[in-house]
C-alpha atoms as a PDB file:
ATOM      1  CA  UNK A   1       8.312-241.347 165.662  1.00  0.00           C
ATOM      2  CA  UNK A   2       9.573-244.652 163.322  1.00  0.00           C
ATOM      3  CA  UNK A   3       8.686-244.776 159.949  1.00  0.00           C
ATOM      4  CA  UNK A   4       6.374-247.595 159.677  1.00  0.00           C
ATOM      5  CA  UNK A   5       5.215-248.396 156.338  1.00  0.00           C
ATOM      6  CA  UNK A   6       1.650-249.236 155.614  1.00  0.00           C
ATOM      7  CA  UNK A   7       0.368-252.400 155.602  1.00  0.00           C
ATOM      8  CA  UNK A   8      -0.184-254.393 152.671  1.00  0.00           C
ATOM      9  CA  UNK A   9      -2.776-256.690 151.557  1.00  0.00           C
ATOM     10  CA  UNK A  10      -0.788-259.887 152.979  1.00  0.00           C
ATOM     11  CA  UNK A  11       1.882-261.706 152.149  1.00  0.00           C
ATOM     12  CA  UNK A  12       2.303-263.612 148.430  1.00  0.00           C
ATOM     13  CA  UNK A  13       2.444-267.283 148.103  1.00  0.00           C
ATOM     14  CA  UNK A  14       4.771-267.992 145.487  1.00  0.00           C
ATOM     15  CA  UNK A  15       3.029-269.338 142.141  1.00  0.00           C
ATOM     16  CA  UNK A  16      -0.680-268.457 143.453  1.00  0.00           C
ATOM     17  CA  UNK A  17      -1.377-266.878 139.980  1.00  0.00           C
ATOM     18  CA  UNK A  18      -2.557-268.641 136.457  1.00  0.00           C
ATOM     19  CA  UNK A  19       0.432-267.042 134.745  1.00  0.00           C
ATOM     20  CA  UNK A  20       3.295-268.059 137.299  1.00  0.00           C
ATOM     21  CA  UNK A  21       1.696-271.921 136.991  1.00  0.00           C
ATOM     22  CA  UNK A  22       1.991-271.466 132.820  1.00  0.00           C
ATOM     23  CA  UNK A  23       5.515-269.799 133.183  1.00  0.00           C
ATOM     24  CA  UNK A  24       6.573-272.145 135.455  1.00  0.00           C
ATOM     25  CA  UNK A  25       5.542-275.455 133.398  1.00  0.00           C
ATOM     26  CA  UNK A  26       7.122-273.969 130.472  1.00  0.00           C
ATOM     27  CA  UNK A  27      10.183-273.008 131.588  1.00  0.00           C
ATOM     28  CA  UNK A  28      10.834-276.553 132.787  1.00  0.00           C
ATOM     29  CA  UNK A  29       9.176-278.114 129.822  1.00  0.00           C
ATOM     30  CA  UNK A  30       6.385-279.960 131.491  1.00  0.00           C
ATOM     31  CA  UNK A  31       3.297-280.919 129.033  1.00  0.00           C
ATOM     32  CA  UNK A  32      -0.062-280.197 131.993  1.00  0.00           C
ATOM     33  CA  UNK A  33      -0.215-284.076 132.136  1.00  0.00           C
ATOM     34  CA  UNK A  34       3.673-283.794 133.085  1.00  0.00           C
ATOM     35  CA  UNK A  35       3.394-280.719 135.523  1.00  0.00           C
ATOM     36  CA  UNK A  36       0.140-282.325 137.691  1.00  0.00           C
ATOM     37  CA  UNK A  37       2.295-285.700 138.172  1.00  0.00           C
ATOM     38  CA  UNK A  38       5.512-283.745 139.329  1.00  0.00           C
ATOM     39  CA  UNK A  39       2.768-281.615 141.717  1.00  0.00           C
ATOM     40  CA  UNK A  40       0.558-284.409 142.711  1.00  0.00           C
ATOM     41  CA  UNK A  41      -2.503-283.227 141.274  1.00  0.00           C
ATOM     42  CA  UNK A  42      -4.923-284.474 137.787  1.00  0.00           C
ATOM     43  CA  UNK A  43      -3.965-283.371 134.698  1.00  0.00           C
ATOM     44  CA  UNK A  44      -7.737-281.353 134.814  1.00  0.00           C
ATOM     45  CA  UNK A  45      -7.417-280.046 138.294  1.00  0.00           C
ATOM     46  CA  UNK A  46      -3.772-278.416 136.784  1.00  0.00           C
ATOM     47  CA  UNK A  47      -5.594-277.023 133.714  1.00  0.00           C
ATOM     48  CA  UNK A  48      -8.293-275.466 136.155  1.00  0.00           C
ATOM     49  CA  UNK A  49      -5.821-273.793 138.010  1.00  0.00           C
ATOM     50  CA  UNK A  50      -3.704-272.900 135.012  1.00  0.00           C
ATOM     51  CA  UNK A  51      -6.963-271.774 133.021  1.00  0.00           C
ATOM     52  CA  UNK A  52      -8.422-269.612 136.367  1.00  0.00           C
ATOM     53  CA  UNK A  53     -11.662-271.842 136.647  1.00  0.00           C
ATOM     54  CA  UNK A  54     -10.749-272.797 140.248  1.00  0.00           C
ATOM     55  CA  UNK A  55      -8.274-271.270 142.751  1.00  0.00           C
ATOM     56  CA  UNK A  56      -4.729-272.500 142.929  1.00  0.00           C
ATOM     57  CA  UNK A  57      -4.514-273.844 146.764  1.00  0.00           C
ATOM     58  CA  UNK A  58      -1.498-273.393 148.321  1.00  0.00           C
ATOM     59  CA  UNK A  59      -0.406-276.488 149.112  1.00  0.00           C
ATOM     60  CA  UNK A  60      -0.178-276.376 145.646  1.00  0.00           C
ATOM     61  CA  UNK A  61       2.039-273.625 145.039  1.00  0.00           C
ATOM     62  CA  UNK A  62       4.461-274.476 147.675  1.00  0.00           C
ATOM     63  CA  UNK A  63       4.716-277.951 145.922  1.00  0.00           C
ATOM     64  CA  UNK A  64       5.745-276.329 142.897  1.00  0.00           C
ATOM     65  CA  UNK A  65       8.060-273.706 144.623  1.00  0.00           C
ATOM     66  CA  UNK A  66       9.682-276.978 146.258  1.00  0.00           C
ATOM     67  CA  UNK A  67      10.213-278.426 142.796  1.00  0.00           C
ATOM     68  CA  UNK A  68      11.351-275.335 141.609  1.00  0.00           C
ATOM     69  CA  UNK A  69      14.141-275.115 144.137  1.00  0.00           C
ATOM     70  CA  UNK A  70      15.189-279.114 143.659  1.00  0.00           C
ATOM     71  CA  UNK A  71      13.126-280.446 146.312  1.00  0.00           C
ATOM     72  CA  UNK A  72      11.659-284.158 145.916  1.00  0.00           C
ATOM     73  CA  UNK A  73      13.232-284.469 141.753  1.00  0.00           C
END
């Protein structure tokens, strides 16, 4: 019989956490103003996803894994 190993909870869209958004706007030295242009978001829908007070849609995180990666600079 195969090995098959168990199944996990899903797959993980890249930068779906608070932490990955804060990492990833530092790391390229955006201010949150700077980092919701580059994404296409406001500056307070960025800080509620960066802060946790609403959940970071995906859309958005691929945007930012686009940027990340050179797309659209």
């Amino acid at each position: 019989m195969a090995n098959i190993p168990p199944p996990t909870d899903g797959p993980t869209t890249p930068f779906s956490k608070t932490l990955d958004l804060t990492e990833w706007r530092e790391r390229f030295g955006y201010s949150q103003r700077q980092a919701a242009e580059a994404i296409g978001c406001s500056r307070g829908a960025w800080a509620g996803y960066e802060h946790g007070d609403q959940p970071i849609p995906k859309y958005i995180s691929l945007a930012i894994a686009a940027l990340s990666l050179g797309v659209g600079r």
